[in-house]
C-alpha atoms as a PDB file:
ATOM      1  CA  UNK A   1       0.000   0.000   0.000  1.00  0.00           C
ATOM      2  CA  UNK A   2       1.405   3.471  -0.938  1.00  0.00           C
ATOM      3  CA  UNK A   3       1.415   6.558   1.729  1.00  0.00           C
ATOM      4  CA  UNK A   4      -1.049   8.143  -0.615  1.00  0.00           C
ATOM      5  CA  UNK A   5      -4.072   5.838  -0.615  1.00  0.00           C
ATOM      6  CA  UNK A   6      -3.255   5.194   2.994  1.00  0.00           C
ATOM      7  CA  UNK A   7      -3.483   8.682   3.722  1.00  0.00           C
ATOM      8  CA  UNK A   8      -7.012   7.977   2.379  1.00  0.00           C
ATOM      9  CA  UNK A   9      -8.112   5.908   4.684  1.00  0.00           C
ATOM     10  CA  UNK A  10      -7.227   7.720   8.202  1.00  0.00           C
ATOM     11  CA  UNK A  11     -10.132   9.283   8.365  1.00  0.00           C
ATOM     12  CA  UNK A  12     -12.209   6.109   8.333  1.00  0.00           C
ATOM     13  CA  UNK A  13      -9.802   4.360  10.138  1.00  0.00           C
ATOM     14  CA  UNK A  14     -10.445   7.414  13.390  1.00  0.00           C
ATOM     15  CA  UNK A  15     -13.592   7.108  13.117  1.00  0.00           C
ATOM     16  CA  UNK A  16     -13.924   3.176  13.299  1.00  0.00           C
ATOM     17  CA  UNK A  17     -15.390   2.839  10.110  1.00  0.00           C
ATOM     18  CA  UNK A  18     -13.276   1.101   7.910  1.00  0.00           C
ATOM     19  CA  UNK A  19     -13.860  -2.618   6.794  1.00  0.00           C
ATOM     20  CA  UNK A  20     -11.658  -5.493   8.377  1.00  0.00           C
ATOM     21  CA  UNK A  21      -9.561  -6.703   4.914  1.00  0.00           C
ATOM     22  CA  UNK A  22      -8.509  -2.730   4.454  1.00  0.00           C
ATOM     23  CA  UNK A  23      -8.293  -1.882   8.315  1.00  0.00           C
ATOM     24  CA  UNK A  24      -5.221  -4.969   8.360  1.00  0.00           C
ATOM     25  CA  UNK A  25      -3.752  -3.644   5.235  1.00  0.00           C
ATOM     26  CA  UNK A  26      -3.602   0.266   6.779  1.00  0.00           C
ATOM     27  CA  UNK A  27      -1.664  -1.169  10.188  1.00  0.00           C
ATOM     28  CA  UNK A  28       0.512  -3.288   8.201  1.00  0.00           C
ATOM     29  CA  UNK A  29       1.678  -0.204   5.954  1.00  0.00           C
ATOM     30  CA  UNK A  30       1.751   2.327   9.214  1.00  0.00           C
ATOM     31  CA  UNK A  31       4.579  -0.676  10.965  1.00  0.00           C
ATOM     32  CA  UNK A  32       7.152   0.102   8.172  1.00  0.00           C
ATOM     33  CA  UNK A  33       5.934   3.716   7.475  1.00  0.00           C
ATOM     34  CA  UNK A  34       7.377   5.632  10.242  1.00  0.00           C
ATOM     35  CA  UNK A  35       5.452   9.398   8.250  1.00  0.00           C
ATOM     36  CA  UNK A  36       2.192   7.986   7.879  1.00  0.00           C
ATOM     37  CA  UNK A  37       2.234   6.494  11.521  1.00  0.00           C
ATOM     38  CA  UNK A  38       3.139  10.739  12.648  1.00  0.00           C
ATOM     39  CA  UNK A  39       0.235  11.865  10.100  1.00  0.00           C
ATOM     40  CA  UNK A  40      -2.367   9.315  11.736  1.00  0.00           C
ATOM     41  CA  UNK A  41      -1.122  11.019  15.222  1.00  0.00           C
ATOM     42  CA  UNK A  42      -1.162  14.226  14.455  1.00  0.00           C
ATOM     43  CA  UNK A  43      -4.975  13.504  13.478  1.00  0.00           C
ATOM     44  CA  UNK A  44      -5.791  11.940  16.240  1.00  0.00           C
ATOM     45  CA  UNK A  45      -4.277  14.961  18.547  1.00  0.00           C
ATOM     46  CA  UNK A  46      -6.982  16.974  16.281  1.00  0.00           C
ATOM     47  CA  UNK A  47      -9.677  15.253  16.992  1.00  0.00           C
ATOM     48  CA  UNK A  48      -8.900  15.230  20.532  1.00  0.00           C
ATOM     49  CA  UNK A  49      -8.647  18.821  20.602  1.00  0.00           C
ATOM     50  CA  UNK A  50     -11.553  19.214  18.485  1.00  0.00           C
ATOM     51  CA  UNK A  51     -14.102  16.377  20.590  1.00  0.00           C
ATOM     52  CA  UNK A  52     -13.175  17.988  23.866  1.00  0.00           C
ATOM     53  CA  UNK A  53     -15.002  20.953  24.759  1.00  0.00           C
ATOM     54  CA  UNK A  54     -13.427  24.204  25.563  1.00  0.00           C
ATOM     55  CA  UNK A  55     -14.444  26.723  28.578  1.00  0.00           C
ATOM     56  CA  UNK A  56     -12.389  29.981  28.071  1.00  0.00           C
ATOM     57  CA  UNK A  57     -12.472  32.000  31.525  1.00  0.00           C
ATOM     58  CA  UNK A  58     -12.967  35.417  30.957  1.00  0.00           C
ATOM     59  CA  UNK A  59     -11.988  37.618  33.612  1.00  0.00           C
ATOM     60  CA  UNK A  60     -14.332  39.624  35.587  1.00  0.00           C
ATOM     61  CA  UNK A  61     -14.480  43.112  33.939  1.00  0.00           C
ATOM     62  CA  UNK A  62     -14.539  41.738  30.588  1.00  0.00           C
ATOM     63  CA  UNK A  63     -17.351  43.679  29.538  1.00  0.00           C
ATOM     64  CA  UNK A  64     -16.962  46.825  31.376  1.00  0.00           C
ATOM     65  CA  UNK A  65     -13.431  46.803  29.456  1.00  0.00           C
ATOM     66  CA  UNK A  66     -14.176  45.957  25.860  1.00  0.00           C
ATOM     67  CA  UNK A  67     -17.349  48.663  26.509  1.00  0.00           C
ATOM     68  CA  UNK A  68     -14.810  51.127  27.980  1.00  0.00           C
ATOM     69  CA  UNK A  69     -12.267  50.673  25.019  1.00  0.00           C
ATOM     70  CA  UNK A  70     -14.935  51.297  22.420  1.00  0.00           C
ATOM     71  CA  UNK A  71     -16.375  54.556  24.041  1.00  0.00           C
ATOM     72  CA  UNK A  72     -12.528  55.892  23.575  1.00  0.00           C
ATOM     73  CA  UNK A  73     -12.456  54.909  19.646  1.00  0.00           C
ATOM     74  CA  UNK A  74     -13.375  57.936  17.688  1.00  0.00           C
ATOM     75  CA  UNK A  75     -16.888  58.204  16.491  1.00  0.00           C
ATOM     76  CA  UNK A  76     -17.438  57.016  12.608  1.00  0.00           C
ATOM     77  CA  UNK A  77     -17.848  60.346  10.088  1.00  0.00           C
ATOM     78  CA  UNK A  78     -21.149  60.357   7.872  1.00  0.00           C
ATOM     79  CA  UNK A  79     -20.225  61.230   4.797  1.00  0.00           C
ATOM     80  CA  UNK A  80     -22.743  64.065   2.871  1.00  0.00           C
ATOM     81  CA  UNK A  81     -21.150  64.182   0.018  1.00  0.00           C
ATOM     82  CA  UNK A  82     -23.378  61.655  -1.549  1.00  0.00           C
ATOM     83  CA  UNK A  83     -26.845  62.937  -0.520  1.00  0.00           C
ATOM     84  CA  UNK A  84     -25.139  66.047  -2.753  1.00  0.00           C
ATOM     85  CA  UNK A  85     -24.829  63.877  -5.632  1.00  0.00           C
ATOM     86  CA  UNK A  86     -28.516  62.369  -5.672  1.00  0.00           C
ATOM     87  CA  UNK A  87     -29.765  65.850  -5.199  1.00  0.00           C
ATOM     88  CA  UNK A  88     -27.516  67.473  -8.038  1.00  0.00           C
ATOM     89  CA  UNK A  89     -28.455  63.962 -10.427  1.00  0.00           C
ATOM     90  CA  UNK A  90     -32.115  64.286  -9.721  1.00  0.00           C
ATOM     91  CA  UNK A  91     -32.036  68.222 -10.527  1.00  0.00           C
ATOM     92  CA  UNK A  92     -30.366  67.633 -13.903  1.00  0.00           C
ATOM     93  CA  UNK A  93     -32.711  64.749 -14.558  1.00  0.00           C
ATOM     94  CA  UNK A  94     -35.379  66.547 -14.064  1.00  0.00           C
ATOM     95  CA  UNK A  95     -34.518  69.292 -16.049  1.00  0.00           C
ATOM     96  CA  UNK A  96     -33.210  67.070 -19.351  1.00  0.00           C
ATOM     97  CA  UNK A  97     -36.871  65.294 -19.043  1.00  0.00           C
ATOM     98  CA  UNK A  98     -38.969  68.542 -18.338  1.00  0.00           C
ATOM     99  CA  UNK A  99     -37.158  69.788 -21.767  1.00  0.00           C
ATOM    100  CA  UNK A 100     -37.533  66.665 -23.638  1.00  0.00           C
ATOM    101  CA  UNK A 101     -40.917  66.357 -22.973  1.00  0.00           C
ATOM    102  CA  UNK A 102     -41.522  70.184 -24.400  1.00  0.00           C
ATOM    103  CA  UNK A 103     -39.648  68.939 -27.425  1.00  0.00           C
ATOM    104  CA  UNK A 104     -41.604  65.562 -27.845  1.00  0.00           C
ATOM    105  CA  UNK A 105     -45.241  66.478 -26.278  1.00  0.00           C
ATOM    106  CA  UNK A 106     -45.753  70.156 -26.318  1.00  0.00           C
ATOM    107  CA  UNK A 107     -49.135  69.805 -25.603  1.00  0.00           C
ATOM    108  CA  UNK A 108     -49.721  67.092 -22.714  1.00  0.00           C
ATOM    109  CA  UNK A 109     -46.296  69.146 -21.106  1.00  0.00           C
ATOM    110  CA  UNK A 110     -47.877  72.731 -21.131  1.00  0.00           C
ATOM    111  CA  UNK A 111     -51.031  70.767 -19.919  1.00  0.00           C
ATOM    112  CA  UNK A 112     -48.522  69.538 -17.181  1.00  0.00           C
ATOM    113  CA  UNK A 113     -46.901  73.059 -16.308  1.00  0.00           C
ATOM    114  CA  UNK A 114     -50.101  74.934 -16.238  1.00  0.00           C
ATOM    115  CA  UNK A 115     -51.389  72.530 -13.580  1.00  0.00           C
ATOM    116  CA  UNK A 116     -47.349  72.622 -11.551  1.00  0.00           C
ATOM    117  CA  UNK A 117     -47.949  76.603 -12.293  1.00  0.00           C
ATOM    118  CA  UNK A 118     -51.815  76.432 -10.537  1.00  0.00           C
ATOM    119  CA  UNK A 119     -49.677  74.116  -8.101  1.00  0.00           C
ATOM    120  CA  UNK A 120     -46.801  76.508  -7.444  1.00  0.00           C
ATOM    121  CA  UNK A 121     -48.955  79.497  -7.579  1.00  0.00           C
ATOM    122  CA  UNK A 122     -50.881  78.217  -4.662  1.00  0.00           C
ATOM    123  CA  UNK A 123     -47.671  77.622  -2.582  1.00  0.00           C
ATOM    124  CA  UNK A 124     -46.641  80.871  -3.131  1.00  0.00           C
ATOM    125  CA  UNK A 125     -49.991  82.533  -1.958  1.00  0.00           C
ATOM    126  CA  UNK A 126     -50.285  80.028   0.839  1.00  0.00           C
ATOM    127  CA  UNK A 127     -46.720  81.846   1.699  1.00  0.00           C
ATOM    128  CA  UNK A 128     -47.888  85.285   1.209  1.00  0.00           C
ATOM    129  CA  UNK A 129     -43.893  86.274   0.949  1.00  0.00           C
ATOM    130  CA  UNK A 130     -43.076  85.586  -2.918  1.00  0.00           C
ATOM    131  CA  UNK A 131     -46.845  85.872  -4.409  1.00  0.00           C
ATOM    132  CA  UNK A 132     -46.777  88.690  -5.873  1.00  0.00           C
ATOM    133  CA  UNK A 133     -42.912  88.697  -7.453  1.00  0.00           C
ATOM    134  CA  UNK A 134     -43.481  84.576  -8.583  1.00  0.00           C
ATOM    135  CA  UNK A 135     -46.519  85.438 -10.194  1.00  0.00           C
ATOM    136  CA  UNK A 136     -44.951  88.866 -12.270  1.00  0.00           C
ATOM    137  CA  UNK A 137     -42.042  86.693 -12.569  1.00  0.00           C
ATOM    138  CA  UNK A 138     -43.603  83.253 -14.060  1.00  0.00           C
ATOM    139  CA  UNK A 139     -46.566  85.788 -15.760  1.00  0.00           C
ATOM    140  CA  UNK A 140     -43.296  87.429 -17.795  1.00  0.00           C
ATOM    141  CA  UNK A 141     -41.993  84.371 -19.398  1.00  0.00           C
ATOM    142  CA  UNK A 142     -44.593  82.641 -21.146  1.00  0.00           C
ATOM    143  CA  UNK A 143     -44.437  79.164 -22.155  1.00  0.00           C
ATOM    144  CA  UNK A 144     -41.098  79.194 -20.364  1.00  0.00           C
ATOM    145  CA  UNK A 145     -42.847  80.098 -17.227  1.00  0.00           C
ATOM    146  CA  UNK A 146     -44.653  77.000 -17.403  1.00  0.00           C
ATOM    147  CA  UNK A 147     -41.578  74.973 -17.815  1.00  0.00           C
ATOM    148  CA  UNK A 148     -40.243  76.924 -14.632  1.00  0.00           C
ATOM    149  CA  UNK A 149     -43.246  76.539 -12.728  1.00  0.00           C
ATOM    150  CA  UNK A 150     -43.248  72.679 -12.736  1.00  0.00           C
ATOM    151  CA  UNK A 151     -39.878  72.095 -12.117  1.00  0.00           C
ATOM    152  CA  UNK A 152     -40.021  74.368  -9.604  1.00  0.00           C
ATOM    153  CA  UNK A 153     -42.819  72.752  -8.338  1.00  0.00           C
ATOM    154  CA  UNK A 154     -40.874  68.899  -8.662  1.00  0.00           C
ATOM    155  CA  UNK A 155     -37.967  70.461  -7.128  1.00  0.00           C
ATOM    156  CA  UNK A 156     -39.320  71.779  -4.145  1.00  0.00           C
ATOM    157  CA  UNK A 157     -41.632  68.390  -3.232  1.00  0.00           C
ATOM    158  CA  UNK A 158     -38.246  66.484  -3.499  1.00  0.00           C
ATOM    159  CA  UNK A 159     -36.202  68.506  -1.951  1.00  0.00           C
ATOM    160  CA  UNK A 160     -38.563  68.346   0.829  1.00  0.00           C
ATOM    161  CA  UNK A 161     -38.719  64.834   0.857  1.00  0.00           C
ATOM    162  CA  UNK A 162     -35.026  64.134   0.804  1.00  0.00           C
ATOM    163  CA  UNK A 163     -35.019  66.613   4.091  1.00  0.00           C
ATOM    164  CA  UNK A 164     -37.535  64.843   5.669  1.00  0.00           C
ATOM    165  CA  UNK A 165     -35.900  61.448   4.593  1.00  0.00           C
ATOM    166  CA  UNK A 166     -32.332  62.115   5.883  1.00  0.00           C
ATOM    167  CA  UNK A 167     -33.093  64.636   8.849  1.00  0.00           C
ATOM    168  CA  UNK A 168     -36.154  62.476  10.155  1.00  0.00           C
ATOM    169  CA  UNK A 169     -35.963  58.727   8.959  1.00  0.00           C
ATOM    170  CA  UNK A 170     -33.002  57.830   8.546  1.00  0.00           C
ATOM    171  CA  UNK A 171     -31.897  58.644  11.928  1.00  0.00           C
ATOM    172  CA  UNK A 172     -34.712  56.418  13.305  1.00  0.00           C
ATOM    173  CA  UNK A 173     -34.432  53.855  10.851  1.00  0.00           C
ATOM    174  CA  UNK A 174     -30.545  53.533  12.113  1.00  0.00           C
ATOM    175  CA  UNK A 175     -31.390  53.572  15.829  1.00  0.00           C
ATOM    176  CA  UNK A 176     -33.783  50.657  15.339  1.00  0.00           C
ATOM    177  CA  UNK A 177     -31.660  48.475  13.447  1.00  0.00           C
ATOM    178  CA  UNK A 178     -28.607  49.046  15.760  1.00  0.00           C
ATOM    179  CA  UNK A 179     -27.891  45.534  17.707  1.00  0.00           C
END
């Protein structure tokens, strides 16, 4: 038998598995092998160490330490950069589809506007602050104005949404999936 299909066979051989005919065979090879017998104990000082059960004593203060060590490692940074990005993406999104869709449906668009005008008109008055100036302002331009007045109008609810979002739940959301 050659070291490599012995080698084969320790594992069944530990574990008292392996049939009669092959188990005489294996203990004939390990009495001239000398390596093979130090393999077959080197696996069977595994399997001790693995069978036995371990019980590591931790000392007293264990917690109170690793708690104490973390409180002096320097709080983690948020990064804003990215809520930047979205914001900046969504505006020139926006924008690029609000002119497309001037280009491509003229009609169902200034449909749209009018309505984000109506919209954005009643913001304003609800204000009372920029009423009169939005209305001489988005009265001057025209067709324009209508383009302005419902991106203006798309800008503003997600703007306010992405405020709400990051100032209000995402905080929350991270507090209540902290471990």
């Amino acid at each position: 038998m050659s070291c490599n299909s012995s080698e084969a066979l320790f594992e069944q051989y530990l574990d008292n598995t392996l049939l009669p005919a092959r188990r005489a065979v294996l203990l004939a090879h390990l009495n001239h092998c000398g390596r093979c017998k130090g393999v077959l104990e080197e696996l069977r000082v595994v399997d001790a160490l693995i069978a036995s059960p371990r019980h590591v004593e931790l000392p007293e203060n264990f917690t109170f330490a690793t708690m104490a060590e973390v409180r002096t490692l320097p709080r983690p940074q948020v990064s804003t950069a990215p809520v930047y990005a979205y914001l900046i993406a969504y505006l020139v999104a926006a924008w690029l589809l609000a002119g497309a869709g001037f280009l491509f449906a003229a009609s169902a668009m200034r449909a749209f506007g009018e309505t984000a005008l109506d919209v954005s008109a009643q913001i304003a008055h609800s204000f009372g602050v920029v009423e009169h100036a939005g209305a001489r302002v988005l009265g001057d331009f025209g067709s324009l104005g209508t383009l302005l007045g419902g991106a203006i109008v798309l800008d503003v609810v997600v703007a306010a949404a992405l405020v709400v979002g990051f100032t209000v739940v995402r905080p929350r959301l991270a507090e209540r999936l902290r471990p």
